[in-house]
C-alpha atoms as a PDB file:
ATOM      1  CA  UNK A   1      41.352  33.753  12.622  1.00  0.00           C
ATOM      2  CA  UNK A   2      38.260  33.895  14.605  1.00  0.00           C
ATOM      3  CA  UNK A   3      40.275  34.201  17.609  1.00  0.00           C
ATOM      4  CA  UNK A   4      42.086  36.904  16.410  1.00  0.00           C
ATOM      5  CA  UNK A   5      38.834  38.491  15.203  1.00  0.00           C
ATOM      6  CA  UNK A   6      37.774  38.356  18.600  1.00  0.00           C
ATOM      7  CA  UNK A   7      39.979  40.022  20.395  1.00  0.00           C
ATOM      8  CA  UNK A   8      40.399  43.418  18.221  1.00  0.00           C
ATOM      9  CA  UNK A   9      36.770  43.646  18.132  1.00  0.00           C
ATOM     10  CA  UNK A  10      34.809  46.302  20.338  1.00  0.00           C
ATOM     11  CA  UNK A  11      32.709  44.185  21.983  1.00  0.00           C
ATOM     12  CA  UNK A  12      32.397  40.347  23.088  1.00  0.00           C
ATOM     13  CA  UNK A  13      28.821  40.299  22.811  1.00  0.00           C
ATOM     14  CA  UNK A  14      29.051  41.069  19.472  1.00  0.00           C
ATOM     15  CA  UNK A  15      31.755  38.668  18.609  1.00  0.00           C
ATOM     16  CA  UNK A  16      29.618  36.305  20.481  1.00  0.00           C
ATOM     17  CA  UNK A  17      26.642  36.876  18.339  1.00  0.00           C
ATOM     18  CA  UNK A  18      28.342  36.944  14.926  1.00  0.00           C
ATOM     19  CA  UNK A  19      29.999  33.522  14.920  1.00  0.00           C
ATOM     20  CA  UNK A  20      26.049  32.583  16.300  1.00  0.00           C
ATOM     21  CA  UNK A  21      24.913  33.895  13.708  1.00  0.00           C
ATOM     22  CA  UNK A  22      27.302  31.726  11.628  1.00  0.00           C
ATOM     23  CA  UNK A  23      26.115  28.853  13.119  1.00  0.00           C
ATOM     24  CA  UNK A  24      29.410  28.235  15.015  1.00  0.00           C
ATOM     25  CA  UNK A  25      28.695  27.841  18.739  1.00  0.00           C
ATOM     26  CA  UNK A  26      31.893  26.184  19.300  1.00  0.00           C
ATOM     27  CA  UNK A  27      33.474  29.320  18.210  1.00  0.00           C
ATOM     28  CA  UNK A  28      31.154  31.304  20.341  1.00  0.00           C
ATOM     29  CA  UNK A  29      31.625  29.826  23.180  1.00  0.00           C
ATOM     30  CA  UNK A  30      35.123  29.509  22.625  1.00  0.00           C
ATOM     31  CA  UNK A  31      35.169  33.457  22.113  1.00  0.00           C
ATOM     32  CA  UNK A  32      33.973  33.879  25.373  1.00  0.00           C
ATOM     33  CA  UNK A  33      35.817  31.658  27.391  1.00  0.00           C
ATOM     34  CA  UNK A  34      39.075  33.461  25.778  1.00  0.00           C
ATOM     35  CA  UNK A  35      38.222  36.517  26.702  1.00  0.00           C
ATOM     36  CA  UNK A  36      37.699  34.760  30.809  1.00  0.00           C
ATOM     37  CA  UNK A  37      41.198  33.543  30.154  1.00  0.00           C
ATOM     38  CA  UNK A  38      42.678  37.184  29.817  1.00  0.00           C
ATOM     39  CA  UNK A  39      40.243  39.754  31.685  1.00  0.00           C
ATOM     40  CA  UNK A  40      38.380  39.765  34.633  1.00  0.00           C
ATOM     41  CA  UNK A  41      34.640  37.795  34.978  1.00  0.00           C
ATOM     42  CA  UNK A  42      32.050  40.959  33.833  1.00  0.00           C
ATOM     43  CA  UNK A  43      28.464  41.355  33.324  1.00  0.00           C
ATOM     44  CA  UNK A  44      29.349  41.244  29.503  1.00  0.00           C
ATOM     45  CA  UNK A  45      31.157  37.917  30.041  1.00  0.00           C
ATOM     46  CA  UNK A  46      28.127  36.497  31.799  1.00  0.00           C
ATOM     47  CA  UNK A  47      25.544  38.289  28.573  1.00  0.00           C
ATOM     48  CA  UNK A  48      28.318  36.919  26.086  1.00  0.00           C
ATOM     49  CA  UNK A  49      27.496  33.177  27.823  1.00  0.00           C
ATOM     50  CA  UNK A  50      23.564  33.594  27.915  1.00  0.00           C
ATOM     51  CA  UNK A  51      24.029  34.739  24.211  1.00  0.00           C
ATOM     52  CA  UNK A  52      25.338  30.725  23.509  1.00  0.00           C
ATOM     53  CA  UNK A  53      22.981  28.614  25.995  1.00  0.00           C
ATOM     54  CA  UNK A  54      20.144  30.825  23.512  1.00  0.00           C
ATOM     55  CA  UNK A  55      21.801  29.289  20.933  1.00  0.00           C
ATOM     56  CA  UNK A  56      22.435  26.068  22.551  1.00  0.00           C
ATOM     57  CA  UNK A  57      18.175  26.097  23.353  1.00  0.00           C
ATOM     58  CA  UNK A  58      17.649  26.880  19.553  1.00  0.00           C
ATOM     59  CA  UNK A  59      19.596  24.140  18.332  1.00  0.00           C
ATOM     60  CA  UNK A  60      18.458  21.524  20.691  1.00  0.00           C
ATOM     61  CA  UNK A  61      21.227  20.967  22.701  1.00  0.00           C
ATOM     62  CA  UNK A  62      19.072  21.460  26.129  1.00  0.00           C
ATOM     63  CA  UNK A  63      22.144  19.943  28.436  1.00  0.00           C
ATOM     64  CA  UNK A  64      24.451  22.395  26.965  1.00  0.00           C
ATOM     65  CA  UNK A  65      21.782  25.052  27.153  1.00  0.00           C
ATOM     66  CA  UNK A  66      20.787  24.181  30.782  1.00  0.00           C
ATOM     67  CA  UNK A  67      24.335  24.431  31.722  1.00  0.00           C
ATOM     68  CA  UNK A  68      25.368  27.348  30.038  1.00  0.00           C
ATOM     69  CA  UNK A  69      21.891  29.013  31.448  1.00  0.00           C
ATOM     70  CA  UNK A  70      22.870  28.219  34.701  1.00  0.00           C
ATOM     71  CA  UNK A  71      26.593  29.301  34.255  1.00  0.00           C
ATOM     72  CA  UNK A  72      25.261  32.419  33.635  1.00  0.00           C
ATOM     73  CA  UNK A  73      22.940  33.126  37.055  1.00  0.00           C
ATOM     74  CA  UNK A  74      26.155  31.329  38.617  1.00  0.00           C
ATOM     75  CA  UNK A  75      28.543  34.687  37.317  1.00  0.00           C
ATOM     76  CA  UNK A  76      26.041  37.418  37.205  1.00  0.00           C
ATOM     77  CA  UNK A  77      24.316  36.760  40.753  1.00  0.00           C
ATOM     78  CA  UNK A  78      27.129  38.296  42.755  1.00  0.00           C
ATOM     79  CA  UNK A  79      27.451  41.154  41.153  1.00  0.00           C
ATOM     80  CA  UNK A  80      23.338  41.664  41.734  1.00  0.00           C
ATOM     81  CA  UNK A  81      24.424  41.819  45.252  1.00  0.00           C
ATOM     82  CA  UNK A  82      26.254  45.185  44.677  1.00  0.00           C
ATOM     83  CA  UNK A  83      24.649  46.801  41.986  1.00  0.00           C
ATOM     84  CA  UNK A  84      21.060  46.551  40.741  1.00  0.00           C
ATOM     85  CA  UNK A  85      20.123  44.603  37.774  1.00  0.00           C
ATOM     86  CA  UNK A  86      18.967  47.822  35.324  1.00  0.00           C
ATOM     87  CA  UNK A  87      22.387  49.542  37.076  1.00  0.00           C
ATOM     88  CA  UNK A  88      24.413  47.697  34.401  1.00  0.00           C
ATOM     89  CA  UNK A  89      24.120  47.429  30.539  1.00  0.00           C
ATOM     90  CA  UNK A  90      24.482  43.714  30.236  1.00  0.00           C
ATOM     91  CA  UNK A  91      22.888  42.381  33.734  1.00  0.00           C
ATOM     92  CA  UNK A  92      19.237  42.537  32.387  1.00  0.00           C
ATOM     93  CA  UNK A  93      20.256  40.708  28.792  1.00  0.00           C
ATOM     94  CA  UNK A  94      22.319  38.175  30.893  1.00  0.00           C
ATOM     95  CA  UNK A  95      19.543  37.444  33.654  1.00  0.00           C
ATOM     96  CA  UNK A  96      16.962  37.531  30.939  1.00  0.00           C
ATOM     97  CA  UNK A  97      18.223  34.962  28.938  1.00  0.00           C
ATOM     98  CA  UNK A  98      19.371  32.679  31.713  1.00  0.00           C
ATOM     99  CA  UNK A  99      16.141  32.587  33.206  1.00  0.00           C
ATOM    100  CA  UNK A 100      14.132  32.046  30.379  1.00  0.00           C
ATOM    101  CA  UNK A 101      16.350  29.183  28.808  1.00  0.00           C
ATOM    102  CA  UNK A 102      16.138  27.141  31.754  1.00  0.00           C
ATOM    103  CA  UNK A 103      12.270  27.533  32.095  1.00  0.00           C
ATOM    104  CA  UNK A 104      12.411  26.871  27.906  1.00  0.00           C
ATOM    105  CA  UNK A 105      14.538  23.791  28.804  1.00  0.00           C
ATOM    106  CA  UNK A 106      12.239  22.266  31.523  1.00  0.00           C
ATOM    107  CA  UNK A 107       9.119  22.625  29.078  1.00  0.00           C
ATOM    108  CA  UNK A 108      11.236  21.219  26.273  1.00  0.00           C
ATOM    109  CA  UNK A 109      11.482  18.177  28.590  1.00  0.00           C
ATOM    110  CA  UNK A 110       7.917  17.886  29.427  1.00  0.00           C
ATOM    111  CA  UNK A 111       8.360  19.783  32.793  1.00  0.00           C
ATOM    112  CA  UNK A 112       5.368  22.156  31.771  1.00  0.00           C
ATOM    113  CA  UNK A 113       4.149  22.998  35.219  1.00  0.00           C
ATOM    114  CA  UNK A 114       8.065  22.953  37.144  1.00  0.00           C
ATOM    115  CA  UNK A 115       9.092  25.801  34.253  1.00  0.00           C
ATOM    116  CA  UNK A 116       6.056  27.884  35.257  1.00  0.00           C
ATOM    117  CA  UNK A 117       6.238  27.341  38.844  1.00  0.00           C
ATOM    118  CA  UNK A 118      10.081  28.646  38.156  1.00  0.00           C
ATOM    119  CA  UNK A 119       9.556  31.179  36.139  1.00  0.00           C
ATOM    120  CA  UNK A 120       6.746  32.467  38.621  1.00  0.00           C
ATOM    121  CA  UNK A 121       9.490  32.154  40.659  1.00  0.00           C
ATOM    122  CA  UNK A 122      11.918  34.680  38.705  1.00  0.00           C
ATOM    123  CA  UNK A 123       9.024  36.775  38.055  1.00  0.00           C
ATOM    124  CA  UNK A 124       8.451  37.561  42.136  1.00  0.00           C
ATOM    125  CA  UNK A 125      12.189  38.549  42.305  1.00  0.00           C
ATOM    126  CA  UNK A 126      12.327  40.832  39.158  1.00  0.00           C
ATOM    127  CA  UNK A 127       8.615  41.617  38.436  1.00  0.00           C
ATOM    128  CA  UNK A 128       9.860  45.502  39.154  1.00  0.00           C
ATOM    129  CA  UNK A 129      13.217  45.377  36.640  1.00  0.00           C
ATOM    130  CA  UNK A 130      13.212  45.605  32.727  1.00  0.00           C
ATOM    131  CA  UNK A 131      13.248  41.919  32.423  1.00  0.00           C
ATOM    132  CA  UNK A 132       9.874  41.635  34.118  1.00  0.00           C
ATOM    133  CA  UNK A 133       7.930  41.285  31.071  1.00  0.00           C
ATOM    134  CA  UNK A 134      10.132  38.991  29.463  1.00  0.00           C
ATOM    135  CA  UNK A 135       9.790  36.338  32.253  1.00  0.00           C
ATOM    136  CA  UNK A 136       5.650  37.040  32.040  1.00  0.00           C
ATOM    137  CA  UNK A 137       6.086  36.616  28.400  1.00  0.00           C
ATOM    138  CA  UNK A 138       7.669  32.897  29.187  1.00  0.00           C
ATOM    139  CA  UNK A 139       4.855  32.375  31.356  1.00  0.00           C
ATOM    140  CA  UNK A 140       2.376  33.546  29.049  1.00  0.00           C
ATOM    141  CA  UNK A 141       3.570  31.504  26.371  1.00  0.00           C
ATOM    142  CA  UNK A 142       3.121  27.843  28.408  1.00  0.00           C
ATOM    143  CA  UNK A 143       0.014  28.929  30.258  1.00  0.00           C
ATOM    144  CA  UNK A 144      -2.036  31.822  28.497  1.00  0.00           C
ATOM    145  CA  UNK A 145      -4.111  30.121  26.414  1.00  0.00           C
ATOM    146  CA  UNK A 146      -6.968  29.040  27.481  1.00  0.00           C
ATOM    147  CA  UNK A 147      -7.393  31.103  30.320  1.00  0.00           C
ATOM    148  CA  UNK A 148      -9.507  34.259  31.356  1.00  0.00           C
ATOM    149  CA  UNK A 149      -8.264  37.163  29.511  1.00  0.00           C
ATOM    150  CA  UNK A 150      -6.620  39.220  32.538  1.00  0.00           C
ATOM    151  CA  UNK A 151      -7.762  42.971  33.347  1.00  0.00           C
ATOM    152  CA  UNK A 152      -6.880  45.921  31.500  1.00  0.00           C
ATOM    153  CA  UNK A 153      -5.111  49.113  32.911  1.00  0.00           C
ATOM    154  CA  UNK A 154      -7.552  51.540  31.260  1.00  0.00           C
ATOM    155  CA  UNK A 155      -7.047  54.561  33.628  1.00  0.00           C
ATOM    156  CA  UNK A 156      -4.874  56.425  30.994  1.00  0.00           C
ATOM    157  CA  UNK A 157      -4.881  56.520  27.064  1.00  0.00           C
ATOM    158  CA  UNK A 158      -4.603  57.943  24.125  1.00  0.00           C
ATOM    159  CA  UNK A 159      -7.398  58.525  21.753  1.00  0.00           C
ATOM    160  CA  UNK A 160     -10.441  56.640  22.716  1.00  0.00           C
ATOM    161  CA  UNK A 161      -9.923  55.680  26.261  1.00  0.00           C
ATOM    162  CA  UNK A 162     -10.925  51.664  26.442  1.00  0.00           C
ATOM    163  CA  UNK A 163     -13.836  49.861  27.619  1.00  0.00           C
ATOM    164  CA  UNK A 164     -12.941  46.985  30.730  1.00  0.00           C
ATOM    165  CA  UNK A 165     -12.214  43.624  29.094  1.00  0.00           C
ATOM    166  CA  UNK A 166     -15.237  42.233  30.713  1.00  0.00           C
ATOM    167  CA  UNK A 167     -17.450  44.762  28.728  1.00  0.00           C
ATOM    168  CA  UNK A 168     -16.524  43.116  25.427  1.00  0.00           C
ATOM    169  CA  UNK A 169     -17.705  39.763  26.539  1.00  0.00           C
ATOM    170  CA  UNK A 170     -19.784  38.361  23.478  1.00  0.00           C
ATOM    171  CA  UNK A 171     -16.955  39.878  21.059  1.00  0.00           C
ATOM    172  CA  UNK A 172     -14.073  38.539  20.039  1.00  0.00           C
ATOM    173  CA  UNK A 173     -11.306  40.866  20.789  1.00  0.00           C
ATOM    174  CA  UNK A 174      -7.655  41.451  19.174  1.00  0.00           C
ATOM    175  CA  UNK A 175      -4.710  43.117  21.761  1.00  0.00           C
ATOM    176  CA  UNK A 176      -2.363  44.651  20.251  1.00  0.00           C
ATOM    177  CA  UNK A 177       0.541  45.473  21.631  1.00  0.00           C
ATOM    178  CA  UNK A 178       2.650  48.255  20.179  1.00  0.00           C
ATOM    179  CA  UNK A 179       5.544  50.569  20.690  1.00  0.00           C
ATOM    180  CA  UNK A 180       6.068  53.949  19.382  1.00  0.00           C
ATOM    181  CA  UNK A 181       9.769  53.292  18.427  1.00  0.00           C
ATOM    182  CA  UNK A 182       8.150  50.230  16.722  1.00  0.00           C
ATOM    183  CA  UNK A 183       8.923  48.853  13.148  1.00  0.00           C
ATOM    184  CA  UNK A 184       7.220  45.749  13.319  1.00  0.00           C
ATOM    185  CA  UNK A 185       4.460  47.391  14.656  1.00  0.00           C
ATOM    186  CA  UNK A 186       3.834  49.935  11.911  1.00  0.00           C
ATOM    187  CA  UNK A 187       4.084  46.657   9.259  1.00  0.00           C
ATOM    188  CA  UNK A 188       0.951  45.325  11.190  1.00  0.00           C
ATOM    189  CA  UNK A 189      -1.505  48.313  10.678  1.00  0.00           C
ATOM    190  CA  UNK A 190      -2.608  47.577   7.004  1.00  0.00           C
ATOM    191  CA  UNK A 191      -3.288  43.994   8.408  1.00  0.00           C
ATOM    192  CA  UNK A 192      -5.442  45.117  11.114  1.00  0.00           C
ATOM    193  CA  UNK A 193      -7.033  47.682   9.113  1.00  0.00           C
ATOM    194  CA  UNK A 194      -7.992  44.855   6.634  1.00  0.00           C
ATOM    195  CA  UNK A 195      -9.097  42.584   9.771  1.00  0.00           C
ATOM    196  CA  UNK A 196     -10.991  45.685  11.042  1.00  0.00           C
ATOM    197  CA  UNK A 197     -13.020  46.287   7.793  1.00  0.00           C
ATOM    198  CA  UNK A 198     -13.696  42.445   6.992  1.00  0.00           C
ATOM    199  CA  UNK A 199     -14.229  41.356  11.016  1.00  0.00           C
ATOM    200  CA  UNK A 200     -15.117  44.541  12.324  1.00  0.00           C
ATOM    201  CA  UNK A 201     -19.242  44.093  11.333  1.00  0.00           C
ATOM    202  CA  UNK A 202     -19.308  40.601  12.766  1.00  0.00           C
ATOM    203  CA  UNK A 203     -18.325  41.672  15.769  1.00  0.00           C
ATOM    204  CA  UNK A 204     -14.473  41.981  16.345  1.00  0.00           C
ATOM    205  CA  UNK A 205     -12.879  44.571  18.760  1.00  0.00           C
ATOM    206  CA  UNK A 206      -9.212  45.651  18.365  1.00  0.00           C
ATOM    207  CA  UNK A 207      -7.487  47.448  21.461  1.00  0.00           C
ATOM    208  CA  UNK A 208      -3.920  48.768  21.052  1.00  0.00           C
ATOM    209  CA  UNK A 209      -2.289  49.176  24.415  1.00  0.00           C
ATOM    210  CA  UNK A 210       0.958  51.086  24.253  1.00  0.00           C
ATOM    211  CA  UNK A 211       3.579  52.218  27.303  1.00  0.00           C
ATOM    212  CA  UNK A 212       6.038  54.995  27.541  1.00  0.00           C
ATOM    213  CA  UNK A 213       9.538  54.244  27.269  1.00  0.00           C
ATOM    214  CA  UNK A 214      11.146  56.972  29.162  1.00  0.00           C
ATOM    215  CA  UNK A 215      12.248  59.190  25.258  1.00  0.00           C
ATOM    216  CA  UNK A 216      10.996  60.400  22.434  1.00  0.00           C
ATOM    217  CA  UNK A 217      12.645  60.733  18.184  1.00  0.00           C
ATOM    218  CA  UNK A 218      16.082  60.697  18.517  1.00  0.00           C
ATOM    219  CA  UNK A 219      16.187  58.483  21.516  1.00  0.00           C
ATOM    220  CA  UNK A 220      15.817  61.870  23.426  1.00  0.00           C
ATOM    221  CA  UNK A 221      14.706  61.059  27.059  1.00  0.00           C
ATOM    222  CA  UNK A 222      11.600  62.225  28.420  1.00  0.00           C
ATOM    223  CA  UNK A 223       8.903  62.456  31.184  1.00  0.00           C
ATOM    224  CA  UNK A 224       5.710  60.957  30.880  1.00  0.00           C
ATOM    225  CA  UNK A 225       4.424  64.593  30.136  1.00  0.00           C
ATOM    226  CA  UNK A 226       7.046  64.822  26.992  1.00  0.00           C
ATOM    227  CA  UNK A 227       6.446  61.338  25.746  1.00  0.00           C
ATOM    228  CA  UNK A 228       2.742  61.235  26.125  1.00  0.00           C
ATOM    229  CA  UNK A 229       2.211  64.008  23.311  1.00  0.00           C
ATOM    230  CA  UNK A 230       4.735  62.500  21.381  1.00  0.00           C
ATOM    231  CA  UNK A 231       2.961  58.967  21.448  1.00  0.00           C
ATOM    232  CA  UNK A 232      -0.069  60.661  20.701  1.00  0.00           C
ATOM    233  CA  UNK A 233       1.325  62.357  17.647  1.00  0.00           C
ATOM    234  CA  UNK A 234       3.113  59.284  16.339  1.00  0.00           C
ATOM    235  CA  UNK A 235      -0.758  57.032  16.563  1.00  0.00           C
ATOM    236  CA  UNK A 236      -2.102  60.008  14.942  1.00  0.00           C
ATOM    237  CA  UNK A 237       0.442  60.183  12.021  1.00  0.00           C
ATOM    238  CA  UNK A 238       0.881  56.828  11.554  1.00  0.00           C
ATOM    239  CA  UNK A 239      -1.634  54.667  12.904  1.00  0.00           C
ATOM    240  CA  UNK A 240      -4.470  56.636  11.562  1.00  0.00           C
ATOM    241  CA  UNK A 241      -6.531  53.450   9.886  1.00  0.00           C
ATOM    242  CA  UNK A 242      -6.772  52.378  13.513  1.00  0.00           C
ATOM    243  CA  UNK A 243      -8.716  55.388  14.336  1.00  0.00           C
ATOM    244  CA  UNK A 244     -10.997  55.395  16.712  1.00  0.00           C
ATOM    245  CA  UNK A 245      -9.411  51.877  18.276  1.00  0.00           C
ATOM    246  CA  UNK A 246      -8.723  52.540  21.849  1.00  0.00           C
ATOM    247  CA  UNK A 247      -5.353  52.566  23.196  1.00  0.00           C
ATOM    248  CA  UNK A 248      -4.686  52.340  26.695  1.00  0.00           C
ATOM    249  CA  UNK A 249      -1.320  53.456  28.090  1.00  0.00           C
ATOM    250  CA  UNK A 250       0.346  51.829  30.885  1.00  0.00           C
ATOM    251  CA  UNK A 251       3.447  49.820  31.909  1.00  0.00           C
ATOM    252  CA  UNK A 252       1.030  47.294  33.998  1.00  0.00           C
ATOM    253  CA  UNK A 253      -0.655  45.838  30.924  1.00  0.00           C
ATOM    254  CA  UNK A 254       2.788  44.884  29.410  1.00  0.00           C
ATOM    255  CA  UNK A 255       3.760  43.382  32.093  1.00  0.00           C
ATOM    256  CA  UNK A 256       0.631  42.009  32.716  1.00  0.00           C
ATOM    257  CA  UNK A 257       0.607  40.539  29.216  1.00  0.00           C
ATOM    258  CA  UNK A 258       4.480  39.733  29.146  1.00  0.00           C
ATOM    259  CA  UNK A 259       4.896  41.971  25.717  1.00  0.00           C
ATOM    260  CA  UNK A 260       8.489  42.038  25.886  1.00  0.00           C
ATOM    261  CA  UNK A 261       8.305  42.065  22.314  1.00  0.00           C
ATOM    262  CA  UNK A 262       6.725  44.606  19.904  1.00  0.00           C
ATOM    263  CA  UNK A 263       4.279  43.858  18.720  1.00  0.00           C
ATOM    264  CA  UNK A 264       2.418  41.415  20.832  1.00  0.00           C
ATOM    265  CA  UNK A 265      -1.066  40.138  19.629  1.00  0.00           C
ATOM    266  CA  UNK A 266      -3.399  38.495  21.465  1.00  0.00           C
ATOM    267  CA  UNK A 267      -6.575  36.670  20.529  1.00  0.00           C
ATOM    268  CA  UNK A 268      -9.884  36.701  22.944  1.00  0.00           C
ATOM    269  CA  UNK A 269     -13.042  35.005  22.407  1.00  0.00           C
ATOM    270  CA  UNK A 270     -16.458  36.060  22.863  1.00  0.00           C
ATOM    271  CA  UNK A 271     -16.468  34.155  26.387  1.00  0.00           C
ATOM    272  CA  UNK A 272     -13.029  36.323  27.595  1.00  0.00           C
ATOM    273  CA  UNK A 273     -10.656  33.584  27.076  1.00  0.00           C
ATOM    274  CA  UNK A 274      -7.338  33.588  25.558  1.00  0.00           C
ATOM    275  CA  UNK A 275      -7.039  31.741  22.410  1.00  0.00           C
ATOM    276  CA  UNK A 276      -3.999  32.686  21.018  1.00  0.00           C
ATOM    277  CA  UNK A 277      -1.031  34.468  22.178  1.00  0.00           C
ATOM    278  CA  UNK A 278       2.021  35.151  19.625  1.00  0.00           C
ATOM    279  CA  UNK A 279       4.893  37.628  20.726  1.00  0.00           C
ATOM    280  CA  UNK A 280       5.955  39.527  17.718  1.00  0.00           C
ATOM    281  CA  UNK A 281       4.307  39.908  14.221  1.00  0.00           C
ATOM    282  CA  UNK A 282       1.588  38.026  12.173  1.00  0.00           C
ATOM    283  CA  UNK A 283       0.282  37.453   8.773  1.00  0.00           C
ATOM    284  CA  UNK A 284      -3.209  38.809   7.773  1.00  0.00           C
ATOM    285  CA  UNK A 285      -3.882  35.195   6.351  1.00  0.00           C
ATOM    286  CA  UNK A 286      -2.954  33.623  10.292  1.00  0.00           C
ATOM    287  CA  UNK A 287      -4.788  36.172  12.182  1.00  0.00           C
ATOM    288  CA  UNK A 288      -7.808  35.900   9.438  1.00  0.00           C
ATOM    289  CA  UNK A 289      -8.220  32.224  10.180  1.00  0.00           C
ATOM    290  CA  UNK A 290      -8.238  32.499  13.585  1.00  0.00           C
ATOM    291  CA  UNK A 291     -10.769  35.342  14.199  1.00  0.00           C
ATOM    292  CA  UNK A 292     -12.854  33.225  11.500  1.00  0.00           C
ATOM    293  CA  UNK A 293     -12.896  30.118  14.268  1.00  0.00           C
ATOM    294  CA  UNK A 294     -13.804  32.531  17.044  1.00  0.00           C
ATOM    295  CA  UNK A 295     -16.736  33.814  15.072  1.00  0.00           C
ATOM    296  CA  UNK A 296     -17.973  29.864  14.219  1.00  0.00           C
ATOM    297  CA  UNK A 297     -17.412  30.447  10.322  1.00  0.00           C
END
C-alpha cells in the first residue's frame, strides 16, 4: 500500500517526507529507491535521498546518515556540472542537506573541528548560491559562541539606520533576524517587546536585520525598489512595538550570520561576544534568563 501510494502521488519528495513523517524510513527510503528502479536518476531523486539521511541524522543512525548524505553529493554533483545549483528546484534542498548532515555527522562523532574545516569547505564553493547561509548556519552553530560578534552591513535600512556593532560595546545586544514573509517572526514581537520594556533600562539593545527576497504579498516578484517599500510597510504595520529598533537590510548579514532560518536570534554581551546563537524561535522565559546572566543579575 505504501508502494502503491507512492507511485500515483505528484511528487517523490513528498511521498518521501510523509512516510518520514510517519516515522517509517524504511519506507522512505524504499519509496525512493522504487522510483530509481523505474525513471531516470533526477535532482528530485537525489532531494528525495537527502530528505532520509535528515532523517537518518535525527534518529541517530549517523552510518546510514553519512551514507545516504554522501549518496546524495555522489547523484547530484554531475548534474552541477551542467546546470547551476539555484537553476533547478531540488539541487539547492539536495546539496543543502547533504552537506550539512555529513558536517552534523562528524560533530556527532566528536570531529568538532574536521566538520567546520568541511563545512568551511562547502561554504567557499557555494557561499554565492541559496544554500550559502545554511552551510554558515552549520558553522555558526559549532563555532559561534564564544567568539567576537562579526560586523554588521549597516549601509542600508529601514527605519532607524543601525549603529556598528562595536558602538554597542558595554551593552548587551539581541539580533534578530527576521523575514517579511515571516510567521515565526511576527510570534516573537510581543516577546521582544516585553524583553525591550523589562531589559531595555538596564541596558539591552535589540537590532532586527532583515533582507529582500526578490517578491512582495502574493509571492509577486520584485526589485529591490518594489520590495524595499513593501518591507518597510510590513515593519511598520506589524512590527510597530519594535519601533524605533534599527533594522538593517542586507543579504551579507544573513549570510554572515548563517540565518537560513527565520527568525534567527542572537545573544551579544557587553564585551561583543557571542553568547548564544539559536536558529529559529524562542520563549520569553529562555531569552529572559539569558539577557539576565549577561547583565550579572
Amino acid at each position: 500500500m505504501v508502494l502503491a501510494l507512492f507511485l500515483f502521488s505528484a511528487s517523490l519528495v513528498n511521498d518521501v517526507r510523509a512516510l518520514i513523517a510517519r516515522n517509517d524510513l524504511a519506507g522512505a527510503e524504499a519509496a525512493a529507491r522504487t522510483y530509481k528502479a523505474r525513471s531516470a536518476t533526477t535532482s528530485e531523486y537525489a532531494a528525495a535521498v537527502s530528505w532520509v539521511a535528515r532523517a537518518s541524522f535525527a534518529a541517530r543512525q549517523y552510518d546510514k546518515a553519512e551514507r545516504l548524505a554522501t549518496e546524495t553529493a555522489a547523484i547530484a554533483e554531475p548534474v552541477l556540472r551542467t546546470r547551476k545549483l539555484d537553476a533547478d528546484p531540488w539541487l539547492p534542498t539536495a546539496m543543502g542537506a547533504s552537506i550539512e548532515v555529513r558536517g552534523q555527522v562528524l560533530a556527532a562523532r566528536g570531529d568538532r573541528a574536521d566538520a567546520v574545516a568541511f563545512l568551511n569547505g562547502e561554504l567557499a564553493k557555494y557561499a554565492a548560491t541559496s544554500i550559502g547561509e545554511r552551510i554558515r548556519k552549520n558553522i555558526n552553530l559549532l563555532s559561534l559562541e564564544g567568539k567576537p560578534a562579526p560586523a554588521l552591513d549597516t549601509r542600508d535600512f529601514i527605519g532607524v539606520k543601525a549603529k556598528p556593532i562595536t558602538a554597542l560595546r558595554g551593552h548587551p545586544v539581541l539580533l534578530f533576524f527576521w523575514a517579511h514573509w515571516c510567521v515565526d517572526c511576527k510570534g516573537m514581537i510581543p516577546i521582544l517587546d516585553s524583553l525591550r520594556k523589562t531589559y531595555g533600562s538596564k541596558g539591552l539593545e535589540i537590532v532586527a536585520p532583515t533582507r529582500f527576497y526578490g517578491y512582495v504579498a502574493g509571492g509577486d516578484d520584485a526589485l529591490p525598489a518594489k520590495e524595499k517599500p513593501y518591507i518597510e510597510k510590513v515593519w511598520g504595520d506589524l512590527y510597530g512595538p519594535l519601533h524605533g529598533v534599527p533594522a538593517p537590510l542586507s543579504a551579507a548579514n544573513f549570510l554572515t550570520y548563517g540565518a537560513s532560518t527565520t527568525p534567527t536570534i542572537v545573544l551579544v554581551d557587553s564585551a561583543g561576544v557571542v553568547r548564544y546563537y539559536h536558529p529559529g524561535a524562542a520563549s520569553e522565559a529562555e531569552l529572559s534568563a539569558r539577557i539576565r546572566k549577561l547583565l550579572g543579575n
